[in-house]
PDB file of N, CA and C in Angstrom:
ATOM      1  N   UNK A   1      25.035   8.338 -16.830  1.00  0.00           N
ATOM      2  CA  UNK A   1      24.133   8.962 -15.877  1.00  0.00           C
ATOM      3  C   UNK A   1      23.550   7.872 -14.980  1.00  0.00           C
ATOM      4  N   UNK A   2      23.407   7.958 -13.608  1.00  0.00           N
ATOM      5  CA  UNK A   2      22.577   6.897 -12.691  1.00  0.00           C
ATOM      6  C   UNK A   2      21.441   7.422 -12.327  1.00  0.00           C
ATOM      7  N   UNK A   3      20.610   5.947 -12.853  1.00  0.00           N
ATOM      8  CA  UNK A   3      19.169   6.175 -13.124  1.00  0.00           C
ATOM      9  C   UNK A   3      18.762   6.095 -10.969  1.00  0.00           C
ATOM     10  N   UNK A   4      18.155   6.953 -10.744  1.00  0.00           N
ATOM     11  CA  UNK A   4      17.606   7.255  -9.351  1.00  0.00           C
ATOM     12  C   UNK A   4      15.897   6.845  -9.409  1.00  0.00           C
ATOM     13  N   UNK A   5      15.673   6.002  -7.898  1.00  0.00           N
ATOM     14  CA  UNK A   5      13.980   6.296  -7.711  1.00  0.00           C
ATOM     15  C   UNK A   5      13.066   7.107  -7.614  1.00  0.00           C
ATOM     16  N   UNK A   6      12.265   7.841  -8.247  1.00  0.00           N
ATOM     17  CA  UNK A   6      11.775   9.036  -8.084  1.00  0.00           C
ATOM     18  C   UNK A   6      10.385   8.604  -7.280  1.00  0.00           C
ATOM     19  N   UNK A   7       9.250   7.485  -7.669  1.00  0.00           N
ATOM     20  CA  UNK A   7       8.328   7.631  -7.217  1.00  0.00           C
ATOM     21  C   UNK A   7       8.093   6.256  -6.989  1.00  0.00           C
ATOM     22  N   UNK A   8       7.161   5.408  -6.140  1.00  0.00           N
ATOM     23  CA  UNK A   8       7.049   4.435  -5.687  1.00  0.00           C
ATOM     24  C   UNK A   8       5.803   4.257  -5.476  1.00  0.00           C
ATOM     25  N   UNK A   9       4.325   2.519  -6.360  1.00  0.00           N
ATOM     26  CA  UNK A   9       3.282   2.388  -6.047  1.00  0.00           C
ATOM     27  C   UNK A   9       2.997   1.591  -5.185  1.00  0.00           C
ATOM     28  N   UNK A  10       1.771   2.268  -4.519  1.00  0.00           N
ATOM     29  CA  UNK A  10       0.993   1.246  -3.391  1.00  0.00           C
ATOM     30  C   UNK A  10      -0.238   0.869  -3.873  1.00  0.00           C
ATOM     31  N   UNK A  11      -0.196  -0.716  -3.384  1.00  0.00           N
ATOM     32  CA  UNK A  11      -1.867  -1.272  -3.391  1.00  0.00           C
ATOM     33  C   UNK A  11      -2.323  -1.933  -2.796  1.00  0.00           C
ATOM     34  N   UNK A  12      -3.687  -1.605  -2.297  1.00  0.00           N
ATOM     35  CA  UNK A  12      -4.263  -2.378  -1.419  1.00  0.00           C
ATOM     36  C   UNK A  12      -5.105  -3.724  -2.156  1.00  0.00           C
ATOM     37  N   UNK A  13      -4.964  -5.049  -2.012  1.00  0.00           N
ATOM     38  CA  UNK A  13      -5.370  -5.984  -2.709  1.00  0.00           C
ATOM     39  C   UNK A  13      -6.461  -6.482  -1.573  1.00  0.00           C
ATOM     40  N   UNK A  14      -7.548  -7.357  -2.007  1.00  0.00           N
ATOM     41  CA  UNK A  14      -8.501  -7.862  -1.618  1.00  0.00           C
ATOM     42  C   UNK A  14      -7.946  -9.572  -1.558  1.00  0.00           C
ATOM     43  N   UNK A  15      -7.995  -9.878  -0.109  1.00  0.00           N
ATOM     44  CA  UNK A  15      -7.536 -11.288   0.522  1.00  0.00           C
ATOM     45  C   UNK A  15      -7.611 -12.520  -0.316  1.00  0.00           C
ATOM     46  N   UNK A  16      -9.191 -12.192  -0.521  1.00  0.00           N
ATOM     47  CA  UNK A  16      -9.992 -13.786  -0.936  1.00  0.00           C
ATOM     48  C   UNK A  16      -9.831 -14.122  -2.437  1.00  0.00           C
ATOM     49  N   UNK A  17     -10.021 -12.855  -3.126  1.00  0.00           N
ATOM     50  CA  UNK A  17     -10.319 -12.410  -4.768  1.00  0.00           C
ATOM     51  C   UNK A  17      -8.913 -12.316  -5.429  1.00  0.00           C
ATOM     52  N   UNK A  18      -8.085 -11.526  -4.218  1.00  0.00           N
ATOM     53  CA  UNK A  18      -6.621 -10.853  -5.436  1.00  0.00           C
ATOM     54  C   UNK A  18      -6.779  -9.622  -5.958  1.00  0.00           C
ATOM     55  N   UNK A  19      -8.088  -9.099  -5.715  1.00  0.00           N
ATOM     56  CA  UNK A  19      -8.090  -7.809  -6.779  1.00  0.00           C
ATOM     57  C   UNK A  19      -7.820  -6.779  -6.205  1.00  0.00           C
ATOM     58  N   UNK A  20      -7.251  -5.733  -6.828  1.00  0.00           N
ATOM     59  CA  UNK A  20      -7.033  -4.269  -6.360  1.00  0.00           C
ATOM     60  C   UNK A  20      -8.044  -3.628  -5.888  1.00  0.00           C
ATOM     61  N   UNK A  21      -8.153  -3.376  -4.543  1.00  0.00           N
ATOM     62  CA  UNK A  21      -8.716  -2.189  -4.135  1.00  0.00           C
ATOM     63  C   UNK A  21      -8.907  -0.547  -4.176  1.00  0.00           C
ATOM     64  N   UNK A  22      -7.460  -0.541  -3.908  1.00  0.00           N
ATOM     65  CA  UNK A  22      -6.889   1.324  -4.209  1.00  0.00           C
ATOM     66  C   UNK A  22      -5.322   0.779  -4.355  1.00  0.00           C
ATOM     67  N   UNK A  23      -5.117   1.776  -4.816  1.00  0.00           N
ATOM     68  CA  UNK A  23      -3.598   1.801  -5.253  1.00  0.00           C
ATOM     69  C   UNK A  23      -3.441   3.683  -5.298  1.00  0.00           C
ATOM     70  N   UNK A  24      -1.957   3.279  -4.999  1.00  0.00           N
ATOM     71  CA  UNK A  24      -1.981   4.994  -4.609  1.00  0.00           C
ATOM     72  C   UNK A  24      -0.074   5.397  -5.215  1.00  0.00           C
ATOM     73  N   UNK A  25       0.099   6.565  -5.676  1.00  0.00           N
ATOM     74  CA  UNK A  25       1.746   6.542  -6.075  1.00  0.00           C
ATOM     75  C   UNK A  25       2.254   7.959  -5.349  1.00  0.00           C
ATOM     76  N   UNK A  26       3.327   7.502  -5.113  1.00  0.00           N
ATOM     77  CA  UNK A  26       3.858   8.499  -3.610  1.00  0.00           C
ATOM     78  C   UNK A  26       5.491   9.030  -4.227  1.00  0.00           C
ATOM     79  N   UNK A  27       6.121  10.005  -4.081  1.00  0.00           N
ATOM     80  CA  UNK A  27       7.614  10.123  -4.328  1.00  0.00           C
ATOM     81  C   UNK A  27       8.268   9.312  -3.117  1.00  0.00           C
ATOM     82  N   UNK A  28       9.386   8.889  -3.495  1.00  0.00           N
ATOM     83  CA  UNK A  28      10.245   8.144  -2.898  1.00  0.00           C
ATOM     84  C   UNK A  28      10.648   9.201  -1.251  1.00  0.00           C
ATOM     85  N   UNK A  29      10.332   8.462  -0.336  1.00  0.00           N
ATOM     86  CA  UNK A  29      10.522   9.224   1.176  1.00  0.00           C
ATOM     87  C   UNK A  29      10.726   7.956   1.837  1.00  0.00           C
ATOM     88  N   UNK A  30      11.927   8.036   3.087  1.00  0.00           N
ATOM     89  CA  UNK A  30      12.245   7.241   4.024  1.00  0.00           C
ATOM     90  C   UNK A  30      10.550   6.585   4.659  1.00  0.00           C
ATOM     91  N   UNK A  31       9.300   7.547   4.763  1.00  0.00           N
ATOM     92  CA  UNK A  31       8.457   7.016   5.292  1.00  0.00           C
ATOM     93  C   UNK A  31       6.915   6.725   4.438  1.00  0.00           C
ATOM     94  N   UNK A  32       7.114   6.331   2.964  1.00  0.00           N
ATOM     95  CA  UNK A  32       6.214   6.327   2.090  1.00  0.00           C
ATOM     96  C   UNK A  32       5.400   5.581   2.384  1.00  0.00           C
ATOM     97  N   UNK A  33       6.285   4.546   2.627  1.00  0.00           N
ATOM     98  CA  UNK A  33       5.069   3.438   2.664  1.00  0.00           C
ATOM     99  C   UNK A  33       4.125   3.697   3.726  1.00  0.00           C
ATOM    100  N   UNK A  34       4.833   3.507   4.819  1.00  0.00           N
ATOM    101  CA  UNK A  34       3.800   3.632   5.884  1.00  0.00           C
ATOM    102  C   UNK A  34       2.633   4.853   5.576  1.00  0.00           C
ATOM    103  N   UNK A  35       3.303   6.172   5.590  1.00  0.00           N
ATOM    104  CA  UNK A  35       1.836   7.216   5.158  1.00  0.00           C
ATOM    105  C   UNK A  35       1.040   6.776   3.767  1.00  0.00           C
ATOM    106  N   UNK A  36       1.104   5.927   3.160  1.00  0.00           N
ATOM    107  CA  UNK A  36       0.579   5.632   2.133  1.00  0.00           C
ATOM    108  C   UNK A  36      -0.465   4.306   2.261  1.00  0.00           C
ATOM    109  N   UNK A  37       0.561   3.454   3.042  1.00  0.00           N
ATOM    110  CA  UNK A  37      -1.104   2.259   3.982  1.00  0.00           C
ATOM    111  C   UNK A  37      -2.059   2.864   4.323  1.00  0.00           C
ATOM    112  N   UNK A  38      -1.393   3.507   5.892  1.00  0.00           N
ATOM    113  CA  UNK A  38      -2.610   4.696   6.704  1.00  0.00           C
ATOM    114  C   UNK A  38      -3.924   5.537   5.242  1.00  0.00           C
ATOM    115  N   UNK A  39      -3.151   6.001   4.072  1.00  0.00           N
ATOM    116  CA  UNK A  39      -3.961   6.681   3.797  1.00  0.00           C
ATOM    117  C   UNK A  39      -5.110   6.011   2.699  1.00  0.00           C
ATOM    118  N   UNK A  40      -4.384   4.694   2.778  1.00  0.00           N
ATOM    119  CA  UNK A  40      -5.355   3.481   1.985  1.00  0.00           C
ATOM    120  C   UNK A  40      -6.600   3.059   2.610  1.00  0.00           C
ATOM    121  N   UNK A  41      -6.399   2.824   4.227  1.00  0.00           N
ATOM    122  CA  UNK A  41      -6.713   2.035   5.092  1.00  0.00           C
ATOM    123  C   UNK A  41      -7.819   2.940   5.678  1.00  0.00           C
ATOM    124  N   UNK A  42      -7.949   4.096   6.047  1.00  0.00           N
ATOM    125  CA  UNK A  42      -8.219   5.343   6.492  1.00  0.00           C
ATOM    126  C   UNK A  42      -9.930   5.589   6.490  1.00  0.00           C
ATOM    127  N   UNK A  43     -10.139   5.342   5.123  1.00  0.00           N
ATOM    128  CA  UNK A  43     -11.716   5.494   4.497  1.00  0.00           C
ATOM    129  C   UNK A  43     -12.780   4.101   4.466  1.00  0.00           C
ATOM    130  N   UNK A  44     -11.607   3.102   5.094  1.00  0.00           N
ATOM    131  CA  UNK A  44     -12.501   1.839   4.607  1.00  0.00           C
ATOM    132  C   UNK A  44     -13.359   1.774   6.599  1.00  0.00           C
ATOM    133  N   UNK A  45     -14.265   0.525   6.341  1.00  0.00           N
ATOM    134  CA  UNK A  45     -15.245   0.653   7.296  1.00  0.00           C
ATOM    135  C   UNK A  45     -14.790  -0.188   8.166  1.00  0.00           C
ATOM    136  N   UNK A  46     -15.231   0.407   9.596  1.00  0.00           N
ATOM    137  CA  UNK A  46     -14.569  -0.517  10.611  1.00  0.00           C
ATOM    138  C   UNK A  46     -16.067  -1.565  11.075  1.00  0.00           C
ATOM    139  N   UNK A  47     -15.256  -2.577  11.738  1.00  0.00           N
ATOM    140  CA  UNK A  47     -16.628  -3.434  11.828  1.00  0.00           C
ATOM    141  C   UNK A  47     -16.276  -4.039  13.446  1.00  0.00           C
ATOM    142  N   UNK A  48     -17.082  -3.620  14.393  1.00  0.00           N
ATOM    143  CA  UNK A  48     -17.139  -3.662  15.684  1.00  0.00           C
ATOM    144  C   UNK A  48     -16.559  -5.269  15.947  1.00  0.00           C
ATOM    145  N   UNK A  49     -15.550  -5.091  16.929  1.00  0.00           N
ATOM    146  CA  UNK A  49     -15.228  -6.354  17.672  1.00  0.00           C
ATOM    147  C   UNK A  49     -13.880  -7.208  16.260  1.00  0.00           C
ATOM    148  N   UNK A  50     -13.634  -6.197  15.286  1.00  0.00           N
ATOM    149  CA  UNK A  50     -13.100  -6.870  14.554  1.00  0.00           C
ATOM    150  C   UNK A  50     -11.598  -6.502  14.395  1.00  0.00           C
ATOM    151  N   UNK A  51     -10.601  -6.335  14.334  1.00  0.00           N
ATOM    152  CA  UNK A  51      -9.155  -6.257  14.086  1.00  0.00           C
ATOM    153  C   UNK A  51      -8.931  -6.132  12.648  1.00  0.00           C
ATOM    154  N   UNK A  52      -8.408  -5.197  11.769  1.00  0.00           N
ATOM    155  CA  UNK A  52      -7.767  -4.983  10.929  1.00  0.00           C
ATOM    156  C   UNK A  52      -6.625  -5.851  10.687  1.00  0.00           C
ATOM    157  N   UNK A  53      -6.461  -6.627   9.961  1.00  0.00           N
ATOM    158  CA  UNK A  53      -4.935  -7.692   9.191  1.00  0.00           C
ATOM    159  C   UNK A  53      -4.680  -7.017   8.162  1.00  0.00           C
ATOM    160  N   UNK A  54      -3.667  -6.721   8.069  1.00  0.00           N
ATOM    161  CA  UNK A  54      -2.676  -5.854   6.833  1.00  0.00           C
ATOM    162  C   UNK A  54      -1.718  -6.692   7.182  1.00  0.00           C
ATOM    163  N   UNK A  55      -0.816  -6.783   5.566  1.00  0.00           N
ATOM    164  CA  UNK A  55      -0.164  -7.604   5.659  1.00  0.00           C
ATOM    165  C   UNK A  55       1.196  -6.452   4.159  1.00  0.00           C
ATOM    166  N   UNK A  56       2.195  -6.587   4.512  1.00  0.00           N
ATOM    167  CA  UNK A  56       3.119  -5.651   3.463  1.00  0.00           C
ATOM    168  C   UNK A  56       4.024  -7.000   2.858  1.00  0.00           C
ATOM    169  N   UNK A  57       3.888  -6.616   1.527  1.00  0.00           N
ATOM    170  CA  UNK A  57       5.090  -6.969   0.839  1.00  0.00           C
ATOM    171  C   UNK A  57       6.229  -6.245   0.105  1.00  0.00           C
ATOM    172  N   UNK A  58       7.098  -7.098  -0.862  1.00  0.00           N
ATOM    173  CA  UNK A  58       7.809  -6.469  -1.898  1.00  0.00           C
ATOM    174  C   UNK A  58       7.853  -6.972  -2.957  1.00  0.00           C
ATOM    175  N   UNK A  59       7.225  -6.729  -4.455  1.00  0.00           N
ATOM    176  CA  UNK A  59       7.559  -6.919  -5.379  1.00  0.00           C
ATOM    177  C   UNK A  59       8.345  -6.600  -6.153  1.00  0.00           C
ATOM    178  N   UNK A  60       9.289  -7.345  -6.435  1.00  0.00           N
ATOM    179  CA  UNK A  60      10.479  -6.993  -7.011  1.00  0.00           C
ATOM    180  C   UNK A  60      10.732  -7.562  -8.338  1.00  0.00           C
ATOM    181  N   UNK A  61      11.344  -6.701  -9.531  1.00  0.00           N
ATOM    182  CA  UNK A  61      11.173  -7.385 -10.978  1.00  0.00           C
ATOM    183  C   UNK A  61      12.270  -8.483 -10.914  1.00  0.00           C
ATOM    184  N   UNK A  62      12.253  -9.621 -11.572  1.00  0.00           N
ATOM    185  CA  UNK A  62      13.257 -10.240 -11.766  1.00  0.00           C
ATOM    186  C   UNK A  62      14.492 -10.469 -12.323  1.00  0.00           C
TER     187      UNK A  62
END
């Protein structure tokens, strides 16, 4: 039998610290990730004159 991706996690980590912010788990879709940043990113506070830095990776097991 071939084992298939069913679901895929997101997390938002904190720059300075490393620590998890939100983390969120989505089924596998051509556009997960992206609706899954947006819906990380969404609730947090904006701070006048300032620019949002997001930054994506991939962790991959070895």
């Amino acid at each position: 039998m071939e084992a298939r991706l069913c679901s895929v996690g997101h997390g938002l980590m904190e720059k300075r610290s490393g620590l998890m912010d939100d983390t969120r788990l989505t089924r596998v879709t051509g556009d997960a990730e992206r609706l899954a940043a947006l819906d990380i990113v969404a609730p947090l506070p904006r701070q006048p004159l300032q620019r949002r830095r997001l930054g994506g990776g991939r962790v991959c097991p070895p």
